[in-house]
Protein backbone atom coordinates (compact mmCIF):
# COMPACT_ATOMS: atom_id res chain seq x y z
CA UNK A 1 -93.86 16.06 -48.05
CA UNK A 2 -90.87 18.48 -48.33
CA UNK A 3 -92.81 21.28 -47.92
CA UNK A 4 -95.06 20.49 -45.40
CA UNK A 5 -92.09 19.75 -43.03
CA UNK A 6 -89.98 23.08 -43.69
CA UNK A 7 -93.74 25.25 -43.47
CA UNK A 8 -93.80 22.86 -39.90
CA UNK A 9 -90.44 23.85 -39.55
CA UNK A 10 -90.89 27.43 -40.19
CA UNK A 11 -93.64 27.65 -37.99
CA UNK A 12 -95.25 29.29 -40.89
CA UNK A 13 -98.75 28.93 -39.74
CA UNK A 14 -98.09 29.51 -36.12
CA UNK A 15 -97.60 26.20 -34.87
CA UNK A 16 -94.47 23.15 -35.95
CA UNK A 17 -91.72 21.38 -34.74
CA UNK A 18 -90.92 24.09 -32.23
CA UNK A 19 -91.13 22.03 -28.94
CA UNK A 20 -92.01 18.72 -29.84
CA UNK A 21 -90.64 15.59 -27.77
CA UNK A 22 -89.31 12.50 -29.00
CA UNK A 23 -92.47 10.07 -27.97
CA UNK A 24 -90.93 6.86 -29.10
CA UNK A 25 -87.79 5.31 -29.23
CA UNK A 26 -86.58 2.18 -30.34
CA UNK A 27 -82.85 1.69 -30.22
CA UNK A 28 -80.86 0.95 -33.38
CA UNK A 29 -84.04 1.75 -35.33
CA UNK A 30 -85.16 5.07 -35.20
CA UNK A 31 -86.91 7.82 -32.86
CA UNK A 32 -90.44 9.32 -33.80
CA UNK A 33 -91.12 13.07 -32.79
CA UNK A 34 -93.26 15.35 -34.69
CA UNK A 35 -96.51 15.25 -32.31
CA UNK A 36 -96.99 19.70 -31.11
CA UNK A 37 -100.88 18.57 -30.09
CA UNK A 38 -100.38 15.78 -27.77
CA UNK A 39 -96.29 15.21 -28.06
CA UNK A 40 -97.58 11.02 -27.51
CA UNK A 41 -98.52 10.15 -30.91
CA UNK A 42 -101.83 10.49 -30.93
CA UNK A 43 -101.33 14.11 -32.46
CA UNK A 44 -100.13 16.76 -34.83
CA UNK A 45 -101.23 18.57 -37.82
CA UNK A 46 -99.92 18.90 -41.27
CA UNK A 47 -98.99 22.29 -42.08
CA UNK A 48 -101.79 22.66 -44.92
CA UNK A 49 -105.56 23.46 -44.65
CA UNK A 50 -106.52 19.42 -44.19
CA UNK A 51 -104.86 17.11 -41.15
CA UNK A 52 -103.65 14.69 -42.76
CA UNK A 53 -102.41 14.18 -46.56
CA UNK A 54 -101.42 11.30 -48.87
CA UNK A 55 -97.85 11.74 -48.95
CA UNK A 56 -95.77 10.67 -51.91
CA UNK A 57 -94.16 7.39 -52.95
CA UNK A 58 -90.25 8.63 -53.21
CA UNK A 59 -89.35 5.03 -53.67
CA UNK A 60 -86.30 6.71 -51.63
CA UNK A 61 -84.97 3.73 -49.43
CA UNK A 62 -85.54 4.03 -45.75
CA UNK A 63 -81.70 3.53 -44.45
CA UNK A 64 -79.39 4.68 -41.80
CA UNK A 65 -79.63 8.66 -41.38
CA UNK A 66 -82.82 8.96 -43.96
CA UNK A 67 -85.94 11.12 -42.64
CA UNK A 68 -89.39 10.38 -43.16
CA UNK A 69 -93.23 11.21 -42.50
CA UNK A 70 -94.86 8.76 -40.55
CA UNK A 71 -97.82 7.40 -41.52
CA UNK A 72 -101.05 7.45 -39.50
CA UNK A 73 -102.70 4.51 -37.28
CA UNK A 74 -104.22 2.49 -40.32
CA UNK A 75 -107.68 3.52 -39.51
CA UNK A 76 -109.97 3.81 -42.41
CA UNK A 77 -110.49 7.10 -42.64
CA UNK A 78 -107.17 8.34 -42.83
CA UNK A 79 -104.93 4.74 -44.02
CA UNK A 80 -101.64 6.02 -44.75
CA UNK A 81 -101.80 9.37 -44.66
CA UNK A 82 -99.38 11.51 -42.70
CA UNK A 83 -99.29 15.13 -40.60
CA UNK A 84 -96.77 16.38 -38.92
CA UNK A 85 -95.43 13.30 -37.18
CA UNK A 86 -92.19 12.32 -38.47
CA UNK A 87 -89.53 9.40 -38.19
CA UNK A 88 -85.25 9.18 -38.11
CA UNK A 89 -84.32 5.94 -39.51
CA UNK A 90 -81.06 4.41 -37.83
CA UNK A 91 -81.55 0.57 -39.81
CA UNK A 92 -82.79 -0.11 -43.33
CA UNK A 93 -86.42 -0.48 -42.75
CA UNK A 94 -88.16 -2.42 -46.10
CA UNK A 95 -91.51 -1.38 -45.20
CA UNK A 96 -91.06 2.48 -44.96
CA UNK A 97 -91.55 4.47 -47.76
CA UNK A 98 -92.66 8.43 -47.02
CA UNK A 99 -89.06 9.20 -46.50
CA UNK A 100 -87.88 13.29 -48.27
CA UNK A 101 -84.42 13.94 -46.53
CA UNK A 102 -81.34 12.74 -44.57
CA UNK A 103 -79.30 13.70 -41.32
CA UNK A 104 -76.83 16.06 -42.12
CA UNK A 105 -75.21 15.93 -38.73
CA UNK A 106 -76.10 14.98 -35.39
CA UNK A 107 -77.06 10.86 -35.83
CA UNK A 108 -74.91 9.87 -33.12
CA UNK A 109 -77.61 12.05 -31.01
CA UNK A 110 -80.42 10.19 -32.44
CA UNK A 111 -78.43 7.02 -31.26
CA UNK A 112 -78.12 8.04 -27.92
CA UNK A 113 -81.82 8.97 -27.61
CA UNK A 114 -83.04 5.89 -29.44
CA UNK A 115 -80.96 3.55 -27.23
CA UNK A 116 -83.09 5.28 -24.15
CA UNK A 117 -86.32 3.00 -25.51
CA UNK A 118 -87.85 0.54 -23.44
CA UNK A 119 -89.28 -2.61 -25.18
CA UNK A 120 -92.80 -0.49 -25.47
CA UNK A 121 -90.40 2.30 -27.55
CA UNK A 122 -91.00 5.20 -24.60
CA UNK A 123 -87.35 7.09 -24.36
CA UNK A 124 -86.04 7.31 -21.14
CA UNK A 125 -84.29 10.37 -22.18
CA UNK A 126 -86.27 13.43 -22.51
CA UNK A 127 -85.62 14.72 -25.67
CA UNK A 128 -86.94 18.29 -26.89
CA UNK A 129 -86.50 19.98 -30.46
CA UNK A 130 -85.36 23.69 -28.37
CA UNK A 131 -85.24 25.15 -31.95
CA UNK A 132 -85.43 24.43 -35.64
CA UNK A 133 -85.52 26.72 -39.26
CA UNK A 134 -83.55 25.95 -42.11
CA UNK A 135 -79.87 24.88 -42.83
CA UNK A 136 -78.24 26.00 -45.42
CA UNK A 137 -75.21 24.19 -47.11
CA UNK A 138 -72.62 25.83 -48.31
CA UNK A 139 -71.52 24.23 -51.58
C-alpha cells in the first residue's frame, strides 16, 4: 500500500494526488480525498497496471493522525480492494484496517476541513492537495 501511494504521490505514471479534492468530510472522524478521475468518490486509480488491489492487513490501528487506503464500494467484483482513494483518521475507528502511515504535521488542518462536513459528509470547505512529493525526516 506504501508504494502505491508515494508512486501516486510521485506522479510516477503521469497521474496522483496532484489536484485531488477532499470529497467527504465528517468532522472529528476523518476526511477522504484521493479521487484524480472524478474527485467524488466514484474514482481513482491505483498506481499499478490493475485498478484496484487487495491491500494488506497491517493490523496497524486506525487512530487519531493514522493514514489509510480506503476500501472500495463492497461490490462483488472488487470487495475490499483499494486504488488511489485514501482516508485521514481523526477518532479510533475499529473497523478500519488498510492503514500504512501517520500525519507528521498539519492535523489541526484536517480538523478544520473535517468539521466543514454536513451530515451527508460533503465539506463545505474546498479543500485541494496544490502539491505533494516526499518528506524527508531528518533524524
Amino acid at each position: 500500500m506504501a508504494d502505491n501511494f508515494g508512486a501516486l504521490v510521485r506522479h510516477e505514471r503521469g497521474y496522483g494526488y496532484r489536484g485531488c479534492t477532499v470529497f467527504q468530510a465528517w468532522g472529528g472522524e476523518s476526511i477522504i480525498t484521493g479521487d484524480f478521475e472524478s474527485q467524488n468518490g466514484r474514482g481513482g486509480h491505483s498506481a499499478f497496471e490493475s485498478r484496484y488491489f487487495l491491500p494488506d492487513e497491517t493490523g496497524l490501528p486506525a487512530h487519531r493522525g493514522t493514514v489509510g487506503m480506503r476500501r472500495g464500494q463492497r461490490r462483488q467484483d472488487r470487495s475490499g480492494f483499494v486504488g488511489s482513494q485514501f482516508r485521514l483518521v481523526l477518532n479510533e475507528m475499529r473497523s478500519f484496517t488498510a492503514i500504512f502511515g501517520f500525519i507528521v504535521q498539519g492535523i489541526e488542518l484536517v480538523d478544520r476541513i473535517a468539521a466543514s462536513g454536513n451530515a451527508l459528509g460533503r465539506p463545505a470547505l474546498r479543500s485541494i492537495i496544490r502539491n505533494c512529493g516526499e518528506y524527508h525526516l531528518s533524524r
